[in-house]
Protein backbone atom coordinates (compact mmCIF):
# COMPACT_ATOMS: atom_id res chain seq x y z
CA UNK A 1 33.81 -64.18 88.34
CA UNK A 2 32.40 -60.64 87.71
CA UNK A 3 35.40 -60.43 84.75
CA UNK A 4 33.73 -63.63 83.26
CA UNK A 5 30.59 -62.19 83.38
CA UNK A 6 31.83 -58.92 81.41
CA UNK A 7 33.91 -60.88 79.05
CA UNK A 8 30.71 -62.99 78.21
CA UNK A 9 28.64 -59.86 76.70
CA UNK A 10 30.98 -59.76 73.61
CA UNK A 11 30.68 -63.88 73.21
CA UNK A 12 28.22 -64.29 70.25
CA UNK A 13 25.61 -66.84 69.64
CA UNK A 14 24.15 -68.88 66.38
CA UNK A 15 21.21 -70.57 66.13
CA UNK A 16 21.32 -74.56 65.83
CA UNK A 17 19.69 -75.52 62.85
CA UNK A 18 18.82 -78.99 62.26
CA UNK A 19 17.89 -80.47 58.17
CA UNK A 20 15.20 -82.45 57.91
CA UNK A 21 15.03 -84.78 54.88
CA UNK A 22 11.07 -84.29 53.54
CA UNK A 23 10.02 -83.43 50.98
CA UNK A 24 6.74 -81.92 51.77
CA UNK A 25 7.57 -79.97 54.37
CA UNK A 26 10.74 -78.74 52.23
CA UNK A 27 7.96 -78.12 48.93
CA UNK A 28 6.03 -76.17 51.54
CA UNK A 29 9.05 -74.22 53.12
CA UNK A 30 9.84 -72.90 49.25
CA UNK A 31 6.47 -71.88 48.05
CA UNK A 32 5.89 -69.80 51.38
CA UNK A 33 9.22 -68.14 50.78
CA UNK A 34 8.59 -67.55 47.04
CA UNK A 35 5.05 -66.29 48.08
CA UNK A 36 6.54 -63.95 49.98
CA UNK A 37 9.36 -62.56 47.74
CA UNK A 38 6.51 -62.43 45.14
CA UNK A 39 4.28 -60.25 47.62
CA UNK A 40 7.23 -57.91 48.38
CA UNK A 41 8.51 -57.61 45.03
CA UNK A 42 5.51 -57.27 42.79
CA UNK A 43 3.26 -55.46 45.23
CA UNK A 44 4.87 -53.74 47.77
CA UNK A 45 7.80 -52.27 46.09
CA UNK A 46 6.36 -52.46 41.98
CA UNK A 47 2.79 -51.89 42.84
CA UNK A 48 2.60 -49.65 45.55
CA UNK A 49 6.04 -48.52 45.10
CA UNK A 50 7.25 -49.05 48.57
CA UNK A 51 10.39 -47.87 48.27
CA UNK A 52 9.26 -44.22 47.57
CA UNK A 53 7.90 -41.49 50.51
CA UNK A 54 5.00 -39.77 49.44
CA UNK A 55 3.22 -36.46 49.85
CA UNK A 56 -0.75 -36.21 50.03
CA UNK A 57 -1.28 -33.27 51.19
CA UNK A 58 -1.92 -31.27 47.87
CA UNK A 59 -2.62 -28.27 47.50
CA UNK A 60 -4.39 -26.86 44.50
CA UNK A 61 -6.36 -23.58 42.89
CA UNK A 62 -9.35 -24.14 40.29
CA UNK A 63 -9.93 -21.41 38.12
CA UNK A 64 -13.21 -21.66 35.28
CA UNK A 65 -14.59 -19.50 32.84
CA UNK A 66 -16.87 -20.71 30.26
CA UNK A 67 -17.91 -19.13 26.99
CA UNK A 68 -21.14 -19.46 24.57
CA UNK A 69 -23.88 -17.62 23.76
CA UNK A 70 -27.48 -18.56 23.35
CA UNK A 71 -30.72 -17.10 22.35
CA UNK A 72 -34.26 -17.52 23.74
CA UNK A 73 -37.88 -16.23 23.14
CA UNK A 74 -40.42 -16.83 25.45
CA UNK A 75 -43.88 -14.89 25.93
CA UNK A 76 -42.88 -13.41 29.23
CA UNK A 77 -39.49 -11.61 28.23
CA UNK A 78 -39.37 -11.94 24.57
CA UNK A 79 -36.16 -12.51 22.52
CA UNK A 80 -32.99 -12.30 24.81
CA UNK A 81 -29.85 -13.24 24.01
CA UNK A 82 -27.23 -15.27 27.11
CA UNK A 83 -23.80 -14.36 27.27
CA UNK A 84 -21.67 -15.77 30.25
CA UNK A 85 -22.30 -13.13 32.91
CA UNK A 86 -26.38 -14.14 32.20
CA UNK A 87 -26.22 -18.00 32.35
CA UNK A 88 -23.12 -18.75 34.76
CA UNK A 89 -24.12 -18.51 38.86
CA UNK A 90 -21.61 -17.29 40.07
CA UNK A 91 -19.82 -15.27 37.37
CA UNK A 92 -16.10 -15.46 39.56
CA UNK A 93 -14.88 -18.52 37.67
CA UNK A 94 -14.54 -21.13 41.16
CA UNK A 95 -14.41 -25.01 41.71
CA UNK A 96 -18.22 -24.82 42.08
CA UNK A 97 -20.90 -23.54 39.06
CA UNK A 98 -24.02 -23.45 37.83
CA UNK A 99 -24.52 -23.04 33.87
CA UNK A 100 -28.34 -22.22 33.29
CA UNK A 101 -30.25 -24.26 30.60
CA UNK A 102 -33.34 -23.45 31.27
CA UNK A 103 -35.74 -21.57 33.44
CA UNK A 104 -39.49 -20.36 34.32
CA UNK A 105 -39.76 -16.48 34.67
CA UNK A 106 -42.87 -15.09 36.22
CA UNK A 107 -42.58 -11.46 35.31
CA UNK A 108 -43.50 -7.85 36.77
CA UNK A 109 -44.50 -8.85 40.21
CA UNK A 110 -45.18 -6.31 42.71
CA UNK A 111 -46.06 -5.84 46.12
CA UNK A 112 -49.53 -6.02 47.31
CA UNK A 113 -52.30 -8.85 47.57
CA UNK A 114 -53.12 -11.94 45.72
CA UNK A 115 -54.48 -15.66 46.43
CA UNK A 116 -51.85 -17.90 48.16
CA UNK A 117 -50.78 -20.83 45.93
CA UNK A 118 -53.20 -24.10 46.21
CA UNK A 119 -49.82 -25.74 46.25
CA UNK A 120 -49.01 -24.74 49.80
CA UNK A 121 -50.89 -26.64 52.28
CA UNK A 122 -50.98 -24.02 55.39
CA UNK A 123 -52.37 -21.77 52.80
CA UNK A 124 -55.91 -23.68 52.38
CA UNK A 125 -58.60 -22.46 53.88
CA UNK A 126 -62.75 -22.59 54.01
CA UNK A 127 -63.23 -19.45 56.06
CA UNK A 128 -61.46 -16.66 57.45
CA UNK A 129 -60.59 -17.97 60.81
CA UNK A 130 -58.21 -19.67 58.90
CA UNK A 131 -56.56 -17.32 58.15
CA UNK A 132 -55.41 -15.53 61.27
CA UNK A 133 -53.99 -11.53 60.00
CA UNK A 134 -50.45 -11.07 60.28
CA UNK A 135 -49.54 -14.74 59.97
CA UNK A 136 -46.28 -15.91 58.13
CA UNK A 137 -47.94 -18.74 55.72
CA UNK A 138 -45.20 -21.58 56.32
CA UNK A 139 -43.13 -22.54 53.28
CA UNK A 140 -45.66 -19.63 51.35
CA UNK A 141 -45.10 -16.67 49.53
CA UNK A 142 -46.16 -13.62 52.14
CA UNK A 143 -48.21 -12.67 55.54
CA UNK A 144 -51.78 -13.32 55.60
CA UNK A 145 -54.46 -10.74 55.78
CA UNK A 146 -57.21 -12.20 57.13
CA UNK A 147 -59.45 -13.32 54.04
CA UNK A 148 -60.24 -16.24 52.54
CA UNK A 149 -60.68 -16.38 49.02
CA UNK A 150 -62.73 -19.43 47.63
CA UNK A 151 -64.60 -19.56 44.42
CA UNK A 152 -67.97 -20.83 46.44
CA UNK A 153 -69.15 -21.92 50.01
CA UNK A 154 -68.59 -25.66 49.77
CA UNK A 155 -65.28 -24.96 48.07
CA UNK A 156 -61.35 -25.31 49.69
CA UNK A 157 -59.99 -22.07 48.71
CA UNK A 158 -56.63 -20.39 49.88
CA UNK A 159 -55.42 -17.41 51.87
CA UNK A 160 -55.01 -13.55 50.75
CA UNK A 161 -51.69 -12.47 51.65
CA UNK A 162 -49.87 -9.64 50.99
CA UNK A 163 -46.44 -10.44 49.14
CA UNK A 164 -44.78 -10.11 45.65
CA UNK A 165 -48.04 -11.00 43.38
CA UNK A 166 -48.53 -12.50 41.20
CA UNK A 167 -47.92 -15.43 42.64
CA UNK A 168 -44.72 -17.89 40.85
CA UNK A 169 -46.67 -19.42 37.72
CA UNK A 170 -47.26 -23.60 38.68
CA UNK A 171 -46.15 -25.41 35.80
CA UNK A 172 -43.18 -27.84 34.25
CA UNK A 173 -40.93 -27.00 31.55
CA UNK A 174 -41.21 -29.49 28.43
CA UNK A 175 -37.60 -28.88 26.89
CA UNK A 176 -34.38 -26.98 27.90
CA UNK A 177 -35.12 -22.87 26.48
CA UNK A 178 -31.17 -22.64 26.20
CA UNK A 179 -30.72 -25.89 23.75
CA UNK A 180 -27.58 -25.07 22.06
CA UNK A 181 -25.74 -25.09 25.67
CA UNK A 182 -24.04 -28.28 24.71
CA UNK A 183 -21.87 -26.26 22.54
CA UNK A 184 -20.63 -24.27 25.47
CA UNK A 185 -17.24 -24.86 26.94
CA UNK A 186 -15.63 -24.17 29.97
CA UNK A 187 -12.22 -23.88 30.69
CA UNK A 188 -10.64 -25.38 34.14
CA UNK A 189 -7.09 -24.23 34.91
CA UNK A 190 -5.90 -25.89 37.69
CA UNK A 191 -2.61 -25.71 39.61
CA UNK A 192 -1.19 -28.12 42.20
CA UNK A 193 1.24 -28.06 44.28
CA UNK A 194 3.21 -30.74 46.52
CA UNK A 195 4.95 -29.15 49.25
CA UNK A 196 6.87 -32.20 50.98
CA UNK A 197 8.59 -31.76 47.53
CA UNK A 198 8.26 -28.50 46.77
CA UNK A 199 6.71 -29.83 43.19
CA UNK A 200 4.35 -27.74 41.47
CA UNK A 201 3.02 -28.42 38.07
CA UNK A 202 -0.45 -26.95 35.82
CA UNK A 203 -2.95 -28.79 33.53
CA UNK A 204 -2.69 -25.54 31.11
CA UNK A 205 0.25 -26.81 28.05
CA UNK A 206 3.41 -24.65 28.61
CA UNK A 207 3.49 -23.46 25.42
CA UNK A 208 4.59 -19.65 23.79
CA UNK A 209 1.25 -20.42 21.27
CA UNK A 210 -0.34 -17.90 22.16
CA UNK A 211 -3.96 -19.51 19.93
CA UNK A 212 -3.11 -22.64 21.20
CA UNK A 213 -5.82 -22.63 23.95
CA UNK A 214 -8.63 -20.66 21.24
CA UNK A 215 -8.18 -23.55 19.20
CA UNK A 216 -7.89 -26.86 21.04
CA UNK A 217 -10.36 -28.97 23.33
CA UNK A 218 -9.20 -31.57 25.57
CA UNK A 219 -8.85 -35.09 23.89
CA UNK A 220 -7.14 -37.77 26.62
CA UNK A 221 -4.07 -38.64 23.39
CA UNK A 222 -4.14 -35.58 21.43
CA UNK A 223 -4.64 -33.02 23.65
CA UNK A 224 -4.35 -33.85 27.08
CA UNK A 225 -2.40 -30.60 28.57
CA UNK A 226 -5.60 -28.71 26.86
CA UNK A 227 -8.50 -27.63 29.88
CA UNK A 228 -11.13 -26.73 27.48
CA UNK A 229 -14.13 -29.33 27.41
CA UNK A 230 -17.60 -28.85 25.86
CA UNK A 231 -20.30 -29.52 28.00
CA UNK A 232 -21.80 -31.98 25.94
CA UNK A 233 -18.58 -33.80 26.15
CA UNK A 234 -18.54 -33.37 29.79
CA UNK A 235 -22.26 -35.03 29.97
CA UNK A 236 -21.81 -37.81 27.63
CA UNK A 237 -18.39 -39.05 29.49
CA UNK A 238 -20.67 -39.36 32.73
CA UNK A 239 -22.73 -41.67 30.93
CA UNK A 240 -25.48 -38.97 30.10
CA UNK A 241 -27.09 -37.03 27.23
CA UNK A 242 -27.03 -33.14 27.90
CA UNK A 243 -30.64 -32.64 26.43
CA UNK A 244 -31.74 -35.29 28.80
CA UNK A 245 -30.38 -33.29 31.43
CA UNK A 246 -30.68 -29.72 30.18
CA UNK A 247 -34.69 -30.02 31.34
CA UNK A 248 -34.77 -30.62 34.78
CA UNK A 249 -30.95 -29.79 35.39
CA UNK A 250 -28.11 -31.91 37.19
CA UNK A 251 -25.05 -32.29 38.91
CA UNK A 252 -21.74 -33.44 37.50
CA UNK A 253 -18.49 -34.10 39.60
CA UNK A 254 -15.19 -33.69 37.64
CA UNK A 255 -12.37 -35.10 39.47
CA UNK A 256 -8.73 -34.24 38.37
CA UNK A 257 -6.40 -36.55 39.38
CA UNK A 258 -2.31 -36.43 39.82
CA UNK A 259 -0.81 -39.23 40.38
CA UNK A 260 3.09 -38.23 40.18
CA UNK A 261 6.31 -40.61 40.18
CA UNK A 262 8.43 -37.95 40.79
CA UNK A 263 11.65 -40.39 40.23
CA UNK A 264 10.49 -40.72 36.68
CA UNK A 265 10.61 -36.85 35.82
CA UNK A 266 8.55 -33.60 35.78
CA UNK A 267 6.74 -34.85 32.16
CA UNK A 268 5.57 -37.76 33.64
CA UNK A 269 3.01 -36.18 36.75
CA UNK A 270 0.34 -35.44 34.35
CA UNK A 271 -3.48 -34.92 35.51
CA UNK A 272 -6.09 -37.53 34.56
CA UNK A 273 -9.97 -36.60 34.47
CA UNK A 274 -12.98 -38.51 35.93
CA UNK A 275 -16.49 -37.14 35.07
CA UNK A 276 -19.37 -38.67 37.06
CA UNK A 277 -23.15 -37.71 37.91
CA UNK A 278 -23.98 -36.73 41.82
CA UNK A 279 -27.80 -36.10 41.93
CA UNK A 280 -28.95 -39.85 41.45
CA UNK A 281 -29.02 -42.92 43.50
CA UNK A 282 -27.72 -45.94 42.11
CA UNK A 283 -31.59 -47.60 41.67
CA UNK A 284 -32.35 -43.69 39.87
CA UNK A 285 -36.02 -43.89 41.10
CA UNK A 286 -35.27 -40.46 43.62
CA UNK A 287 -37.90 -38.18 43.10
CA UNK A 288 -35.36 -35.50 43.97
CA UNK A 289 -32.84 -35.70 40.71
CA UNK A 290 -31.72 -32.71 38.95
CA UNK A 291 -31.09 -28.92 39.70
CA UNK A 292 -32.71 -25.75 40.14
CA UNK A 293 -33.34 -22.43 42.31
CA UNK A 294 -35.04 -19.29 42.59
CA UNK A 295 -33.17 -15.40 41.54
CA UNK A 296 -34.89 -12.22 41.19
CA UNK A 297 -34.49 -9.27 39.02
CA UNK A 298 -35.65 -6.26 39.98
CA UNK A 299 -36.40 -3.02 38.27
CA UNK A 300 -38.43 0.17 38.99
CA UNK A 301 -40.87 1.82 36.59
CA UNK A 302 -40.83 5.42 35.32
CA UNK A 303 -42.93 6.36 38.45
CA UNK A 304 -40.50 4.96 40.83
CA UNK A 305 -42.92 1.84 42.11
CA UNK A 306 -40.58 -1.17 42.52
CA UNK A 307 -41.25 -4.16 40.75
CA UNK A 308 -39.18 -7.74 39.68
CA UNK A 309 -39.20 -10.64 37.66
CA UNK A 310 -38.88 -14.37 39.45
CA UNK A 311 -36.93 -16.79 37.42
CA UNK A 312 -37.16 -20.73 38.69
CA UNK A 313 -33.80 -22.02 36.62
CA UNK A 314 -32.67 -25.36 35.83
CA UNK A 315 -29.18 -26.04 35.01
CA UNK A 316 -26.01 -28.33 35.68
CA UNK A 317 -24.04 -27.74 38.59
CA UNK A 318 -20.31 -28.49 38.08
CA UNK A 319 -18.46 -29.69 41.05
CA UNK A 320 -14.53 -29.59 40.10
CA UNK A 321 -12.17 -31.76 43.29
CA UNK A 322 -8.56 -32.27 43.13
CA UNK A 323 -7.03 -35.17 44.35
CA UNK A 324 -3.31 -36.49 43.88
CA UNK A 325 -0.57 -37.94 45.32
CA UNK A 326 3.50 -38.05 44.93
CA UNK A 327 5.88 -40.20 45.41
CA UNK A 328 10.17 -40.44 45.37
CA UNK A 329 12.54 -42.35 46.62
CA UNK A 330 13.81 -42.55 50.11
CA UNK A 331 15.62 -44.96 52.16
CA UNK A 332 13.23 -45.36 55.12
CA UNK A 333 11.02 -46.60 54.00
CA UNK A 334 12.48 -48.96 51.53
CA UNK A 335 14.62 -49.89 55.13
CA UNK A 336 11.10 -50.30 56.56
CA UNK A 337 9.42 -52.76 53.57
CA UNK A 338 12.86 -54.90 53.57
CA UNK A 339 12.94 -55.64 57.18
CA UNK A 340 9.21 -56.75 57.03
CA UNK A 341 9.83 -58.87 54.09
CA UNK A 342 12.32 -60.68 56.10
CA UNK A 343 10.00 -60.97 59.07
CA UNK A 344 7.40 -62.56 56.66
CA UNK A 345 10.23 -65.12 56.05
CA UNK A 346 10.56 -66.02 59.48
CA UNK A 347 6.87 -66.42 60.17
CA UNK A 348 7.65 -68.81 57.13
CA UNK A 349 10.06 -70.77 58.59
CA UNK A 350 7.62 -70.73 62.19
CA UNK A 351 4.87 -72.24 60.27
CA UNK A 352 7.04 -74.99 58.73
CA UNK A 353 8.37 -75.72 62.09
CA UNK A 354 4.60 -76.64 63.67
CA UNK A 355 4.13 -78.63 60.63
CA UNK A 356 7.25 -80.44 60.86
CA UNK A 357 7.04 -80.99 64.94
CA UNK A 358 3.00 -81.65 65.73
CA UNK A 359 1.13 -82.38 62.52
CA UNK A 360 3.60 -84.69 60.75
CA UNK A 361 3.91 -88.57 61.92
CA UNK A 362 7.41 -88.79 62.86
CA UNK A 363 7.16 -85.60 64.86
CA UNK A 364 8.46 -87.02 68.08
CA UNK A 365 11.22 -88.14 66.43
CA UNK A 366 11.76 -84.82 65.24
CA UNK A 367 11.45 -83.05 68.51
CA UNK A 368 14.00 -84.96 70.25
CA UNK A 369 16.35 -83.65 67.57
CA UNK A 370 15.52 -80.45 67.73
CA UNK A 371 15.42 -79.66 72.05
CA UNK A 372 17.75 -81.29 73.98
CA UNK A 373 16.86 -82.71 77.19
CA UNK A 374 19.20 -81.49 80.17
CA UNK A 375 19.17 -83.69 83.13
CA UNK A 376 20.60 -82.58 86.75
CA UNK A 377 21.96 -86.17 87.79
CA UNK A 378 24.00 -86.70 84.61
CA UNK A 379 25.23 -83.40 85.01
CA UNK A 380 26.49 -83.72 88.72
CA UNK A 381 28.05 -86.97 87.51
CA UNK A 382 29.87 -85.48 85.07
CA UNK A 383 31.64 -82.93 87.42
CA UNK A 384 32.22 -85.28 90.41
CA UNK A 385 34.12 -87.50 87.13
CA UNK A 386 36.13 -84.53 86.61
CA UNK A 387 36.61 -83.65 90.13
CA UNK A 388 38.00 -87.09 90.42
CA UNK A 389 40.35 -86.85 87.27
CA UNK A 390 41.59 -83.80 88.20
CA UNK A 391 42.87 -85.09 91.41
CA UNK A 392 44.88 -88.22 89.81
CA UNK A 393 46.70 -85.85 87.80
CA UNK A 394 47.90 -83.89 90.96
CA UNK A 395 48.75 -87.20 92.70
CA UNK A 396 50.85 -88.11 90.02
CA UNK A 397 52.77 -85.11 89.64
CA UNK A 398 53.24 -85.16 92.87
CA UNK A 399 54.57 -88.56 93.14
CA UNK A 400 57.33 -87.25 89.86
CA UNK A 401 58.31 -84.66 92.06
């Protein structure tokens, strides 16, 4: 008995399959299997190439310098000419810039006392106990000292306070001072590197031209191993005009993105570029677009007094991401996507089969086909038959010998 039993785990067993003749169900059956082999076939494995293993974990340096020069002449500071280290915050060349197009200087302030700004509201005042002595004026521009200055007595005036004086100058700028920053470029090397793969490529053309990169800017047919783009350019493939945006300043995300089939070769991972605007909402009613901030310069006089120039600047702020992914052939997962596409093909032939037995009219008829009854009594019957034929044959042989 127990030899049976270990004999039986090499016996193997086939399914019972039973054809039924319709034609709908049959229809059905094919579609859902050409569905299928369509799905796994033209999306899984030519679409999202899922026979390859990829690698997203990229790593990548941005390196930017820009060059231009520009020339301005206001009444505060007079003619002045902008080179890179003057218009580019910060000057290290990172992912992240700001390219000055315009600004408001308020020039030669110094230390001592002035009126408060009627723009800040914890500056306003109608006497002096409003102005307690020693008191930081919130979002202000120094410590109060205890007066206030008003032009009469029925009159809202504002705080003295002791700080840099005079006090920023309140007004808007009408047009961008540095105008001819469209023609400025800036150059983005970037390199990338995919270390599941140990694939590493740049966006700069390997080339021994040594003008090649004084010469060219980036065009996406012509040029598209050159990183030089004008800012203009840059703008206007956002969807924007630079002198629009030049005023009142911006922000502009370029996204460079690999996308790399490594099983088609090293020249075919090449990065494409995406240029969009951050610092509006989709309904662009904010009250908050565009781009500025506050720097100092500060100098000292022949008799050593200390004294600076405030510059409110507008500009574009360039936000450079890398993104990318890589892919190459493997057998796992190609194992992996097979297997499932065969699964799908059973849930196929699953489907088919509830049609078949419960929702078509003759599906009694075919359930009787397809599970076999198995009664006790005609089974017992059956053995006590043999039982009985197996003893006649002894008796007989018996009766020969």
């Amino acid at each position: 008995m127990a030899g049976n039993c270990f004999l039986s785990l090499f016996d193997y067993k086939t399914e019972k399959y039973i054809v039924a003749k319709n034609k709908r169900v049959g229809v059905l059956y094919r579609l859902i299997q050409l569905s299928i082999i369509g799905y796994i076939i033209g999306w899984v494995f030519l679409s999202k190439k899922g026979y390859q293993e990829t690698d997203e974990a990229i790593q990548s340096s941005v390196i930017t310098k820009l060059k231009g020069v520009s020339v301005t002449n206001t009444s505060e500071s007079g003619l002045l000419v902008w080179g890179p280290e003057d218009y580019v915050i910060p000057p290290q060349g990172e992912a992240v810039l700001f390219v000055v197009t315009n600004f408001l200087e308020t020039p030669n302030q110094k230390l001592g006392y002035c009126a408060e700004s009627p723009k800040v509201l914890d500056g306003h005042c109608r006497n002096d106990d409003a102005c307690e002595e020693g008191k930081m004026v919130v979002a202000g521009n120094g410590i109060m000292s205890g007066r206030c200055l008003r032009k009469d007595k029925n009159s809202t005036g504002t705080c003295e306070i002791y700080g840099w004086c005079p006090i920023e100058r309140d007004f808007k700028p009408r047009e961008p001072q540095l105008a001819n920053a469209e023609n400025f470029t800036i150059y983005i090397k970037n390199f990338i590197l995919f270390p599941k793969f140990a694939f590493s490529k740049s966006n700069v053309l390997e080339t021994t031209d040594g003008s090649y990169l004084k010469k060219c800017r980036h065009d996406e047919e012509l040029h598209p191993y050159c990183p030089i783009f004008r800012l203009r350019d840059i703008t206007r493939r956002a969807g924007y005009n630079f002198q629009d945006m030049a005023t009142f300043g911006g922000s502009i995300g370029i996204m460079i993105q690999w996308d790399c089939d490594l099983d088609k070769g090293y020249s075919n991972c090449n990065p494409v570029y995406h240029f969009t605007r951050l610092d509006i909402s989709v309904s662009n009613t904010t009250i908050a677009r565009g781009f500025n901030f506050r720097h100092t310069r500060y100098f000292k006089n022949a008799a050593g007094e200390s004294y600076r120039s405030l510059y409110k600047v507008y500009g574009i702020r360039f936000n450079i991401m890398v993104h990318g992914k890589a892919g190459r052939f493997s057998i796992v997962p190609t194992a992996i996507n097979v297997a499932a596409g065969l699964a799908l093909m059973g849930a196929g032939a699953f489907f088919c089969d509830m049609v078949l037995l419960y929702l078509m009219k003759k599906g009694d008829s075919y359930r009787e086909r397809k599970f076999e009854g198995f009664r006790e009594e005609s089974n017992r019957k059956s053995l006590s038959e043999d039982t009985s034929d197996r003893k006649d044959v002894e008796e007989q042989e018996n009766l020969k010998s």
